[in-house]
PDB file of N, CA and C in Angstrom:
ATOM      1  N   UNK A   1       0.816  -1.188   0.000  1.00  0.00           N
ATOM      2  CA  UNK A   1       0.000   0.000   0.000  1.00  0.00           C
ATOM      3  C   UNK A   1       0.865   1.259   0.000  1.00  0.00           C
ATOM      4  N   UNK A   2       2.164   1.077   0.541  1.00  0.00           N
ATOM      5  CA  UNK A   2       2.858   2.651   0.723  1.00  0.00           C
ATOM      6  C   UNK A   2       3.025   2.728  -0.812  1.00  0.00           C
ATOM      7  N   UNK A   3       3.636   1.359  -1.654  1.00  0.00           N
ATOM      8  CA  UNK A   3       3.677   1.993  -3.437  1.00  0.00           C
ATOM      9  C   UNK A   3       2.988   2.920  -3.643  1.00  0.00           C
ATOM     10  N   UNK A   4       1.363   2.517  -3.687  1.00  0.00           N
ATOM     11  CA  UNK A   4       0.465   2.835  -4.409  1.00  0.00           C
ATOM     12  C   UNK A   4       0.455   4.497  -4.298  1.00  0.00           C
ATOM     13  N   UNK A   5       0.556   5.203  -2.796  1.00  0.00           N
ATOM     14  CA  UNK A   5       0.985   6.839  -2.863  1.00  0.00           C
ATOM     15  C   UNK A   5       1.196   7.183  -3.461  1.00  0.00           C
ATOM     16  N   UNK A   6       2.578   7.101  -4.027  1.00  0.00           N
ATOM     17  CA  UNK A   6       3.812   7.955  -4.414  1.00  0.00           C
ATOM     18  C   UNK A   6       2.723   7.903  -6.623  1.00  0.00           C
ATOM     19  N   UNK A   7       2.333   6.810  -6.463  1.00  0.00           N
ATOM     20  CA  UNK A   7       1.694   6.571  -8.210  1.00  0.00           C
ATOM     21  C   UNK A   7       0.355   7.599  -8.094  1.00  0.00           C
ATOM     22  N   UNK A   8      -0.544   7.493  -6.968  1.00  0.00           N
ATOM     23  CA  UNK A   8      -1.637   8.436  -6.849  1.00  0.00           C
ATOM     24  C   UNK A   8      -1.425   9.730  -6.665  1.00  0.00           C
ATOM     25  N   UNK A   9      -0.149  10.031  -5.768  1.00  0.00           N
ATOM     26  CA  UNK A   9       0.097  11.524  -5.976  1.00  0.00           C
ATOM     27  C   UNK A   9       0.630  12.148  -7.098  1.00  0.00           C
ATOM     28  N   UNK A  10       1.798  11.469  -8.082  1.00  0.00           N
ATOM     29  CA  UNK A  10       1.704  11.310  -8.887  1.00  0.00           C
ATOM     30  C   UNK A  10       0.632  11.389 -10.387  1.00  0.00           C
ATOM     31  N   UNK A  11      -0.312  10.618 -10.114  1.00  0.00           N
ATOM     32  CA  UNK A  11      -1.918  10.703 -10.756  1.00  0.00           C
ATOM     33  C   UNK A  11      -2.249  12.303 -10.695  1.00  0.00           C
ATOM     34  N   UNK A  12      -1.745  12.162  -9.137  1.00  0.00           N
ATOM     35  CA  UNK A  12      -2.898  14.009  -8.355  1.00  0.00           C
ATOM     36  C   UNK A  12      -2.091  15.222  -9.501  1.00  0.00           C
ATOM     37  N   UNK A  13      -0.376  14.712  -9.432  1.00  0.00           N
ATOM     38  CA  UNK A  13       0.125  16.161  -9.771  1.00  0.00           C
ATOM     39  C   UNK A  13      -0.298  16.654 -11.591  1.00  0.00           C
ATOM     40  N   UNK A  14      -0.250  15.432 -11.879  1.00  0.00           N
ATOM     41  CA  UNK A  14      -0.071  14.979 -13.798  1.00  0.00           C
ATOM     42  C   UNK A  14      -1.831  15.867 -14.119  1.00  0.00           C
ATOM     43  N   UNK A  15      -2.870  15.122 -13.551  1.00  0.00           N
ATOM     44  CA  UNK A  15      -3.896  15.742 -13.416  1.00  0.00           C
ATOM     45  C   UNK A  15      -4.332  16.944 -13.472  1.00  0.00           C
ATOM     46  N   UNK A  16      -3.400  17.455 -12.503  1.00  0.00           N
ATOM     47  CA  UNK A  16      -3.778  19.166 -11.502  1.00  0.00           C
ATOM     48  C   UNK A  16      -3.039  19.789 -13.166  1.00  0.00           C
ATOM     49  N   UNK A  17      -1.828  19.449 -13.783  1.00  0.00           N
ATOM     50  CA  UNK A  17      -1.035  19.940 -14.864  1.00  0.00           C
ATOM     51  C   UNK A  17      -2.207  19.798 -15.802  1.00  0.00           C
ATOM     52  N   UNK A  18      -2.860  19.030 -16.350  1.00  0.00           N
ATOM     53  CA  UNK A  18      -3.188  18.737 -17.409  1.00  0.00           C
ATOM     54  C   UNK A  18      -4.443  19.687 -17.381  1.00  0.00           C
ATOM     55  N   UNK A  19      -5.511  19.925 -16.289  1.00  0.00           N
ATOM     56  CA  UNK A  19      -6.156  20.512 -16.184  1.00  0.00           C
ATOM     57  C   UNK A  19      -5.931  22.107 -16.161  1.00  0.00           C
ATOM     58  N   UNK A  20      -4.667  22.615 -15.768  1.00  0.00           N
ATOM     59  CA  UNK A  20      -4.063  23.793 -15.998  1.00  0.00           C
ATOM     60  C   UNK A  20      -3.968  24.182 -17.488  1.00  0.00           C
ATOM     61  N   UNK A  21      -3.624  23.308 -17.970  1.00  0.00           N
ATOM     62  CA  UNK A  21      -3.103  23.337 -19.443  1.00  0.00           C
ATOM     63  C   UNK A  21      -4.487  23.196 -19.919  1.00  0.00           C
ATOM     64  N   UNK A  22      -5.231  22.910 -19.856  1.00  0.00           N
ATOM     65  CA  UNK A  22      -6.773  22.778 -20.395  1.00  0.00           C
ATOM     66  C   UNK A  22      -7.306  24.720 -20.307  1.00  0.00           C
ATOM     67  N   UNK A  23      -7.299  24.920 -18.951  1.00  0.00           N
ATOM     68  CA  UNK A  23      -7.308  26.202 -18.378  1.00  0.00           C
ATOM     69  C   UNK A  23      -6.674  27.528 -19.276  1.00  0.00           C
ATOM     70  N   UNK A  24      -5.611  26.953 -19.695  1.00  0.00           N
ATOM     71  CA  UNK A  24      -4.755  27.606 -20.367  1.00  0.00           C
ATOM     72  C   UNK A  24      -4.978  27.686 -21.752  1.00  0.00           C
ATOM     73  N   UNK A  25      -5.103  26.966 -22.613  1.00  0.00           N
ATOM     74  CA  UNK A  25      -5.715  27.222 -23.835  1.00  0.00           C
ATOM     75  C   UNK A  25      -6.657  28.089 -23.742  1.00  0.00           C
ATOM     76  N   UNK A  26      -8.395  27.321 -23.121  1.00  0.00           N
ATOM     77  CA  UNK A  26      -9.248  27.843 -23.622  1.00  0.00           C
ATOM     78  C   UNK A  26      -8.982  29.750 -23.266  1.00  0.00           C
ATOM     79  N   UNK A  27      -8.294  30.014 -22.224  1.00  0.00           N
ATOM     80  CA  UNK A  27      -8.033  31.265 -21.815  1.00  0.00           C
ATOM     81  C   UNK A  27      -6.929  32.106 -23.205  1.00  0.00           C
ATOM     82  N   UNK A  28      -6.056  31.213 -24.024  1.00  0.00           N
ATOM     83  CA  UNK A  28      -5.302  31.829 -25.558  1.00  0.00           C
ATOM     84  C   UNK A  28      -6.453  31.709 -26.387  1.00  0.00           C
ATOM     85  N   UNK A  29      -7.769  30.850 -26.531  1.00  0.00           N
ATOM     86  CA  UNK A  29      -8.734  30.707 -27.327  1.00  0.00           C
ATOM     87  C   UNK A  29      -9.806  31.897 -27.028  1.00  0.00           C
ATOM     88  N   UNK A  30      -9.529  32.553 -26.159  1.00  0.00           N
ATOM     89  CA  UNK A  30     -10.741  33.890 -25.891  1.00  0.00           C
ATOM     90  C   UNK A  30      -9.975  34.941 -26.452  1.00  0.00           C
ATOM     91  N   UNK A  31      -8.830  34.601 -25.922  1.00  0.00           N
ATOM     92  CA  UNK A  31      -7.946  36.155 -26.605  1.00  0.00           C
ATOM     93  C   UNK A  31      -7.949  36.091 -27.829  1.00  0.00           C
ATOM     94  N   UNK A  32      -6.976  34.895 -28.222  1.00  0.00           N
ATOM     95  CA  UNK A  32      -7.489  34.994 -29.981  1.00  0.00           C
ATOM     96  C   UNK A  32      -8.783  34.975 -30.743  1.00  0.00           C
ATOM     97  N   UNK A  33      -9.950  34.891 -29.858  1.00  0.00           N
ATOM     98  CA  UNK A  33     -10.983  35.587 -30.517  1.00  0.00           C
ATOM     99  C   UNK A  33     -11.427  37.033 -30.143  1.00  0.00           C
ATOM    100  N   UNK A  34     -10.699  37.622 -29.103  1.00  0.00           N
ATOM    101  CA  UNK A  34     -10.441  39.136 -29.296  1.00  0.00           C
ATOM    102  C   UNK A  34      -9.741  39.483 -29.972  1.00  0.00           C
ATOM    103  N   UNK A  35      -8.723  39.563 -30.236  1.00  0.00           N
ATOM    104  CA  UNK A  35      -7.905  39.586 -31.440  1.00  0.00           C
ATOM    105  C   UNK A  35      -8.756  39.744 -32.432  1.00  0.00           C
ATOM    106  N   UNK A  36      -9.149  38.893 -33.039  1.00  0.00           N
ATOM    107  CA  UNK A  36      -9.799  38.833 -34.248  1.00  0.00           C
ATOM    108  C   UNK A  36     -10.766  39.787 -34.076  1.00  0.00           C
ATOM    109  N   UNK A  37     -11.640  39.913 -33.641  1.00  0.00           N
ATOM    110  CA  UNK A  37     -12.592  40.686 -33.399  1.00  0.00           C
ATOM    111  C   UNK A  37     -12.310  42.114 -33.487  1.00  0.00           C
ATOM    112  N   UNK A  38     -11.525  42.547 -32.449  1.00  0.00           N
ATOM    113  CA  UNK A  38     -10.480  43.902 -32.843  1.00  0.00           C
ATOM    114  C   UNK A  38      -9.533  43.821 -33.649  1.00  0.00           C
ATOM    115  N   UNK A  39      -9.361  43.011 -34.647  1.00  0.00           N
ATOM    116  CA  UNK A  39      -8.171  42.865 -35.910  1.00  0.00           C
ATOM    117  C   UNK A  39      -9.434  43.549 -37.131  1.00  0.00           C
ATOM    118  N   UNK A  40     -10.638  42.894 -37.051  1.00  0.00           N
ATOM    119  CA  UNK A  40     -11.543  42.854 -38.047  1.00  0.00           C
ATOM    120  C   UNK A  40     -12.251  44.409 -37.862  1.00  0.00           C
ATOM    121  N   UNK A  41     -12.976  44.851 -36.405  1.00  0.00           N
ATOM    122  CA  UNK A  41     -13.025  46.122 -36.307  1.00  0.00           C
ATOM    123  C   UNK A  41     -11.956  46.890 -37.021  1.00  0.00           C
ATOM    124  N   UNK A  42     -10.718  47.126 -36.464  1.00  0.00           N
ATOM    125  CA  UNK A  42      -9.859  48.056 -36.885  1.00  0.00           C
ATOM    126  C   UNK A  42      -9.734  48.522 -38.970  1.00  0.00           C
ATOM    127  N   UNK A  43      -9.622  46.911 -39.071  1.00  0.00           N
ATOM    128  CA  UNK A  43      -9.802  46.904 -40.781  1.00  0.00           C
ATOM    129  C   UNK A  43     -11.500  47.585 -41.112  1.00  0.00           C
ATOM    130  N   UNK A  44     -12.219  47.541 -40.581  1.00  0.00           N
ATOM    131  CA  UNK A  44     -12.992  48.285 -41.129  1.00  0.00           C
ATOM    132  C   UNK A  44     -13.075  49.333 -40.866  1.00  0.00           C
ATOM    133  N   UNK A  45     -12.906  49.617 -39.771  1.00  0.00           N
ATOM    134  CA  UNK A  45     -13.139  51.535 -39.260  1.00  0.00           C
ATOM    135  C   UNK A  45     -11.738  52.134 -39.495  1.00  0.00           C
ATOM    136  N   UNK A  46     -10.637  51.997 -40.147  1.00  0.00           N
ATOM    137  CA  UNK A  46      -9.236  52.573 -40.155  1.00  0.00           C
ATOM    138  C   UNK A  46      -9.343  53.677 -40.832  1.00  0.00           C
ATOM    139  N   UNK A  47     -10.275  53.088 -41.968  1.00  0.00           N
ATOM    140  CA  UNK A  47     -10.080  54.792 -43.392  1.00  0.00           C
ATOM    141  C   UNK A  47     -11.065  55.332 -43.288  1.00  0.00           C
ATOM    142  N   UNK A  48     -11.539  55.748 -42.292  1.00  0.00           N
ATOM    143  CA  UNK A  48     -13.066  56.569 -41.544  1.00  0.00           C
ATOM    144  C   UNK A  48     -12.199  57.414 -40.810  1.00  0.00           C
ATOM    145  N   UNK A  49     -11.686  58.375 -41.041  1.00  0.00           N
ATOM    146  CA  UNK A  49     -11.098  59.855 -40.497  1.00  0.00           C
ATOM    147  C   UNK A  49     -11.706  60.209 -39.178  1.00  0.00           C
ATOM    148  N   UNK A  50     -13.008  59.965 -39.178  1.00  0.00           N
ATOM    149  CA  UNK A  50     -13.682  60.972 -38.122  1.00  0.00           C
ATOM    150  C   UNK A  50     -13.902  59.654 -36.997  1.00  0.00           C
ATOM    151  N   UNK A  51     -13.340  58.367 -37.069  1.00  0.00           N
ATOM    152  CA  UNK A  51     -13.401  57.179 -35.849  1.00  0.00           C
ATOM    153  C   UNK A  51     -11.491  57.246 -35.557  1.00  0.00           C
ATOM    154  N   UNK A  52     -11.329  58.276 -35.572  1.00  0.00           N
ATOM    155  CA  UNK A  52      -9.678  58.025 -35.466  1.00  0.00           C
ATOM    156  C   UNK A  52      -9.279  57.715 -34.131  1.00  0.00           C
ATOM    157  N   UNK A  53     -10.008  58.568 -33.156  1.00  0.00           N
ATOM    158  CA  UNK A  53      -9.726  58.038 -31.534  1.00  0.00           C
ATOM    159  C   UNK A  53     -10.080  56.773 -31.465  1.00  0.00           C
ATOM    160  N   UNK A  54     -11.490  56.114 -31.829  1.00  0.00           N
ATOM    161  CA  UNK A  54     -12.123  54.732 -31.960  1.00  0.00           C
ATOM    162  C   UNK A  54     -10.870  54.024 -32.043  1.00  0.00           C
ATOM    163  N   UNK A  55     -10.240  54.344 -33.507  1.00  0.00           N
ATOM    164  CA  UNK A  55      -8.998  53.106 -33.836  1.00  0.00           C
ATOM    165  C   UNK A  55      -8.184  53.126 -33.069  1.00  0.00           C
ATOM    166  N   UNK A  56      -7.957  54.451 -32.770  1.00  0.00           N
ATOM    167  CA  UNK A  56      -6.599  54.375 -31.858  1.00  0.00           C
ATOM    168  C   UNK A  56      -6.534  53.603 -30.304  1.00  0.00           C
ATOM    169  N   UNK A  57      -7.944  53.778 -29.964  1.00  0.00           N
ATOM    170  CA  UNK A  57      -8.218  53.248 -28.782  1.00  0.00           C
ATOM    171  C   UNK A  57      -8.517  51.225 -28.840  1.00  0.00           C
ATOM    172  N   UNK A  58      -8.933  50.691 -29.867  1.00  0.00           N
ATOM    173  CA  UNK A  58      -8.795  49.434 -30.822  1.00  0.00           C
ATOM    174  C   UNK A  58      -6.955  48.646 -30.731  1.00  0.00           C
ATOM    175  N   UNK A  59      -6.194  49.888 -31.304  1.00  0.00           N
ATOM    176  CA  UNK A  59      -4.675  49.785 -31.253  1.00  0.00           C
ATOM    177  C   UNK A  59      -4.339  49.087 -30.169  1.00  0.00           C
ATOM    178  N   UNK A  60      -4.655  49.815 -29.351  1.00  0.00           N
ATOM    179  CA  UNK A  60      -3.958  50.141 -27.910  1.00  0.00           C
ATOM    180  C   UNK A  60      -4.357  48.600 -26.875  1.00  0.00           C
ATOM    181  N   UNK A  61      -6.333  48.639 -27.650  1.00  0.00           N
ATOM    182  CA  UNK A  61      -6.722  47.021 -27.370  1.00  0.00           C
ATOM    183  C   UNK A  61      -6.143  45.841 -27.722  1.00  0.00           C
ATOM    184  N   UNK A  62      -5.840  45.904 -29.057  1.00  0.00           N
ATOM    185  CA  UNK A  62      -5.381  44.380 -29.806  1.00  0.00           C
ATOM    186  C   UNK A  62      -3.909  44.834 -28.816  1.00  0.00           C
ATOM    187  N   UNK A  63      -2.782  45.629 -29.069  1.00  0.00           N
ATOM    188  CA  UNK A  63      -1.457  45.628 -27.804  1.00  0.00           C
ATOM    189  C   UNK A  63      -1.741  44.820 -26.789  1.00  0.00           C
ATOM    190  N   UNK A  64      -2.202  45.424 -26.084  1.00  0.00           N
ATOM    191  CA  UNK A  64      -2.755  44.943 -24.734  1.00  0.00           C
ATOM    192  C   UNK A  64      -3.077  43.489 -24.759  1.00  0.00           C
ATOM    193  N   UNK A  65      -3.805  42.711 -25.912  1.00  0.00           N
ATOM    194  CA  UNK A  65      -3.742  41.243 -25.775  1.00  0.00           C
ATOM    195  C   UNK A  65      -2.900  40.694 -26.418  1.00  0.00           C
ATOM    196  N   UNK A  66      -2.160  41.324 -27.418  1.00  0.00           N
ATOM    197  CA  UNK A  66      -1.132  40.082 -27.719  1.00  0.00           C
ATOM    198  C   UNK A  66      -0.149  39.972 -26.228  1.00  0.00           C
ATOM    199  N   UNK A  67      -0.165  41.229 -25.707  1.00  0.00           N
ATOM    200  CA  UNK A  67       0.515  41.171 -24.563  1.00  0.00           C
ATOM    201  C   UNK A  67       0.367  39.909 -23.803  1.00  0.00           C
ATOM    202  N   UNK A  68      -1.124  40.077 -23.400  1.00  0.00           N
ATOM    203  CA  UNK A  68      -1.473  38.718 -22.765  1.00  0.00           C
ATOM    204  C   UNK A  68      -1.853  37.313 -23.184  1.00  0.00           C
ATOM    205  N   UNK A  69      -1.730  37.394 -24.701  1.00  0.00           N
ATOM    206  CA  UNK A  69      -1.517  36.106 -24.860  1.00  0.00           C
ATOM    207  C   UNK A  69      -0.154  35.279 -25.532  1.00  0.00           C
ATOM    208  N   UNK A  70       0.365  36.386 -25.350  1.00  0.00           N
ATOM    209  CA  UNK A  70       2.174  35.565 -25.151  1.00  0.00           C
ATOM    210  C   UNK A  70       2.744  35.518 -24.044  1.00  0.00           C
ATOM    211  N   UNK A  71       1.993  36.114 -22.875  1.00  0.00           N
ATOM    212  CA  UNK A  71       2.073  36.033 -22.041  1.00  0.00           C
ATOM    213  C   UNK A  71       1.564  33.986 -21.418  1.00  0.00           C
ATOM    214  N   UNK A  72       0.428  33.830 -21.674  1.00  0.00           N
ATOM    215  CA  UNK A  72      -0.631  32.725 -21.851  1.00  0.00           C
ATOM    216  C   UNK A  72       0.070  31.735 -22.356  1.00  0.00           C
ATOM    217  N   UNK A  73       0.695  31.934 -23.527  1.00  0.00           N
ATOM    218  CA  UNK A  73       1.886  31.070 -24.053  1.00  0.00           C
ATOM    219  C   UNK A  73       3.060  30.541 -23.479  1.00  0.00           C
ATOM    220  N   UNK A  74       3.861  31.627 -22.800  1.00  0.00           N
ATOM    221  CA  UNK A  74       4.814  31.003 -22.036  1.00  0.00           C
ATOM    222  C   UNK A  74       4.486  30.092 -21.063  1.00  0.00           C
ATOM    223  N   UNK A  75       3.160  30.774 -20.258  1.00  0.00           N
ATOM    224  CA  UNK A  75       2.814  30.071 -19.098  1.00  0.00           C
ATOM    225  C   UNK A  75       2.192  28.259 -19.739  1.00  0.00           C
ATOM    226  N   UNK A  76       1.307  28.756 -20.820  1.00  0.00           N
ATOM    227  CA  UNK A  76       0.673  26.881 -21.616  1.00  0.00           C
ATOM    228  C   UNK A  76       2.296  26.048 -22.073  1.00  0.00           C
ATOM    229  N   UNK A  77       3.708  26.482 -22.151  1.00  0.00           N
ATOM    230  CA  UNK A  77       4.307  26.183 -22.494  1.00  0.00           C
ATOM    231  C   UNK A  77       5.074  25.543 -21.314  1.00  0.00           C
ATOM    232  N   UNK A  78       5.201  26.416 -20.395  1.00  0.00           N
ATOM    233  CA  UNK A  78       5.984  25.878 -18.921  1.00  0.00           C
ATOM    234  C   UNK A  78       4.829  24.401 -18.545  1.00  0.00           C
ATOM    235  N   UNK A  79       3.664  24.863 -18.556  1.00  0.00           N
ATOM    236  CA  UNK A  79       2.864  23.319 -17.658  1.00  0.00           C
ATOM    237  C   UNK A  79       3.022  22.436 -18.779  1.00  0.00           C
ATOM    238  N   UNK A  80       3.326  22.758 -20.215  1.00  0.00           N
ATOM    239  CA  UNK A  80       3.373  21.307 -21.041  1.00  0.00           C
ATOM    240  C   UNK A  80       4.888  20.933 -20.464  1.00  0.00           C
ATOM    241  N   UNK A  81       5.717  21.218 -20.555  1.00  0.00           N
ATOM    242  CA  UNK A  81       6.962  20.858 -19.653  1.00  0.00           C
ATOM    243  C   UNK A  81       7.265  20.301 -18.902  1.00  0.00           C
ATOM    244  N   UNK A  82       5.936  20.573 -17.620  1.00  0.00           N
ATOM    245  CA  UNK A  82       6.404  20.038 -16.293  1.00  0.00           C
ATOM    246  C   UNK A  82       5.345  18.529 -16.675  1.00  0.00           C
ATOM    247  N   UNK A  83       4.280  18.698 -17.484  1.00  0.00           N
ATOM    248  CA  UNK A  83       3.321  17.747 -17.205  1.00  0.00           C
ATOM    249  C   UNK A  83       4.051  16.752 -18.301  1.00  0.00           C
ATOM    250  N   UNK A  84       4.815  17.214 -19.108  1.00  0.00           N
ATOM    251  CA  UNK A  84       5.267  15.713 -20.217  1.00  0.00           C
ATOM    252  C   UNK A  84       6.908  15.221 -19.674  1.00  0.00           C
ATOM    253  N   UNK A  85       7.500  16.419 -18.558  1.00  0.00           N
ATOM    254  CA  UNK A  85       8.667  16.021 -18.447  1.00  0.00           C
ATOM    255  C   UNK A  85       9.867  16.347 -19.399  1.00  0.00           C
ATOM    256  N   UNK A  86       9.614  17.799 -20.354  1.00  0.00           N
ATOM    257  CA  UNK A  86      10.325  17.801 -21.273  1.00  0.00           C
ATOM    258  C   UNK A  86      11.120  19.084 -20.674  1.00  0.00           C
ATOM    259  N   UNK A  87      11.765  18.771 -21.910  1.00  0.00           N
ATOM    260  CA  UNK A  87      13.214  20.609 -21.509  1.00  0.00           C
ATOM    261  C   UNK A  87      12.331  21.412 -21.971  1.00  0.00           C
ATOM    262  N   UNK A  88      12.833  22.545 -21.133  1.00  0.00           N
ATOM    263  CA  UNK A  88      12.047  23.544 -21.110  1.00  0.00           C
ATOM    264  C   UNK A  88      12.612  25.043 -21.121  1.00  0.00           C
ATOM    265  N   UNK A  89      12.655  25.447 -22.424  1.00  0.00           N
ATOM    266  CA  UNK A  89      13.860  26.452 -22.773  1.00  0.00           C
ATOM    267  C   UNK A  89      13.141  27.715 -23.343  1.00  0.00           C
ATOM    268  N   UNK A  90      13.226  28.882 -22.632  1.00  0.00           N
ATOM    269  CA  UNK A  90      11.977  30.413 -23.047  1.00  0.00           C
ATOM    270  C   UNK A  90      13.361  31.252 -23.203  1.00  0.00           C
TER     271      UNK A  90
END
Protein backbone atom coordinates (compact mmCIF):
# COMPACT_ATOMS: atom_id res chain seq x y z
CA UNK A 1 0.00 0.00 0.00
CA UNK A 2 2.86 2.65 0.72
CA UNK A 3 3.68 1.99 -3.44
CA UNK A 4 0.46 2.83 -4.41
CA UNK A 5 0.99 6.84 -2.86
CA UNK A 6 3.81 7.96 -4.41
CA UNK A 7 1.69 6.57 -8.21
CA UNK A 8 -1.64 8.44 -6.85
CA UNK A 9 0.10 11.52 -5.98
CA UNK A 10 1.70 11.31 -8.89
CA UNK A 11 -1.92 10.70 -10.76
CA UNK A 12 -2.90 14.01 -8.36
CA UNK A 13 0.12 16.16 -9.77
CA UNK A 14 -0.07 14.98 -13.80
CA UNK A 15 -3.90 15.74 -13.42
CA UNK A 16 -3.78 19.17 -11.50
CA UNK A 17 -1.03 19.94 -14.86
CA UNK A 18 -3.19 18.74 -17.41
CA UNK A 19 -6.16 20.51 -16.18
CA UNK A 20 -4.06 23.79 -16.00
CA UNK A 21 -3.10 23.34 -19.44
CA UNK A 22 -6.77 22.78 -20.40
CA UNK A 23 -7.31 26.20 -18.38
CA UNK A 24 -4.76 27.61 -20.37
CA UNK A 25 -5.72 27.22 -23.84
CA UNK A 26 -9.25 27.84 -23.62
CA UNK A 27 -8.03 31.27 -21.81
CA UNK A 28 -5.30 31.83 -25.56
CA UNK A 29 -8.73 30.71 -27.33
CA UNK A 30 -10.74 33.89 -25.89
CA UNK A 31 -7.95 36.16 -26.61
CA UNK A 32 -7.49 34.99 -29.98
CA UNK A 33 -10.98 35.59 -30.52
CA UNK A 34 -10.44 39.14 -29.30
CA UNK A 35 -7.91 39.59 -31.44
CA UNK A 36 -9.80 38.83 -34.25
CA UNK A 37 -12.59 40.69 -33.40
CA UNK A 38 -10.48 43.90 -32.84
CA UNK A 39 -8.17 42.86 -35.91
CA UNK A 40 -11.54 42.85 -38.05
CA UNK A 41 -13.02 46.12 -36.31
CA UNK A 42 -9.86 48.06 -36.88
CA UNK A 43 -9.80 46.90 -40.78
CA UNK A 44 -12.99 48.28 -41.13
CA UNK A 45 -13.14 51.54 -39.26
CA UNK A 46 -9.24 52.57 -40.16
CA UNK A 47 -10.08 54.79 -43.39
CA UNK A 48 -13.07 56.57 -41.54
CA UNK A 49 -11.10 59.85 -40.50
CA UNK A 50 -13.68 60.97 -38.12
CA UNK A 51 -13.40 57.18 -35.85
CA UNK A 52 -9.68 58.03 -35.47
CA UNK A 53 -9.73 58.04 -31.53
CA UNK A 54 -12.12 54.73 -31.96
CA UNK A 55 -9.00 53.11 -33.84
CA UNK A 56 -6.60 54.38 -31.86
CA UNK A 57 -8.22 53.25 -28.78
CA UNK A 58 -8.80 49.43 -30.82
CA UNK A 59 -4.68 49.78 -31.25
CA UNK A 60 -3.96 50.14 -27.91
CA UNK A 61 -6.72 47.02 -27.37
CA UNK A 62 -5.38 44.38 -29.81
CA UNK A 63 -1.46 45.63 -27.80
CA UNK A 64 -2.75 44.94 -24.73
CA UNK A 65 -3.74 41.24 -25.77
CA UNK A 66 -1.13 40.08 -27.72
CA UNK A 67 0.52 41.17 -24.56
CA UNK A 68 -1.47 38.72 -22.76
CA UNK A 69 -1.52 36.11 -24.86
CA UNK A 70 2.17 35.57 -25.15
CA UNK A 71 2.07 36.03 -22.04
CA UNK A 72 -0.63 32.72 -21.85
CA UNK A 73 1.89 31.07 -24.05
CA UNK A 74 4.81 31.00 -22.04
CA UNK A 75 2.81 30.07 -19.10
CA UNK A 76 0.67 26.88 -21.62
CA UNK A 77 4.31 26.18 -22.49
CA UNK A 78 5.98 25.88 -18.92
CA UNK A 79 2.86 23.32 -17.66
CA UNK A 80 3.37 21.31 -21.04
CA UNK A 81 6.96 20.86 -19.65
CA UNK A 82 6.40 20.04 -16.29
CA UNK A 83 3.32 17.75 -17.21
CA UNK A 84 5.27 15.71 -20.22
CA UNK A 85 8.67 16.02 -18.45
CA UNK A 86 10.32 17.80 -21.27
CA UNK A 87 13.21 20.61 -21.51
CA UNK A 88 12.05 23.54 -21.11
CA UNK A 89 13.86 26.45 -22.77
CA UNK A 90 11.98 30.41 -23.05
Amino acid sequence: MADKKPVENEDQRRRKLFNELLENIEKQVTIDLKLKENMEYLFKYSTNSSRSKVVEDKVEDIRELYIEAESLQGEGRAIFHRLFGTEFED
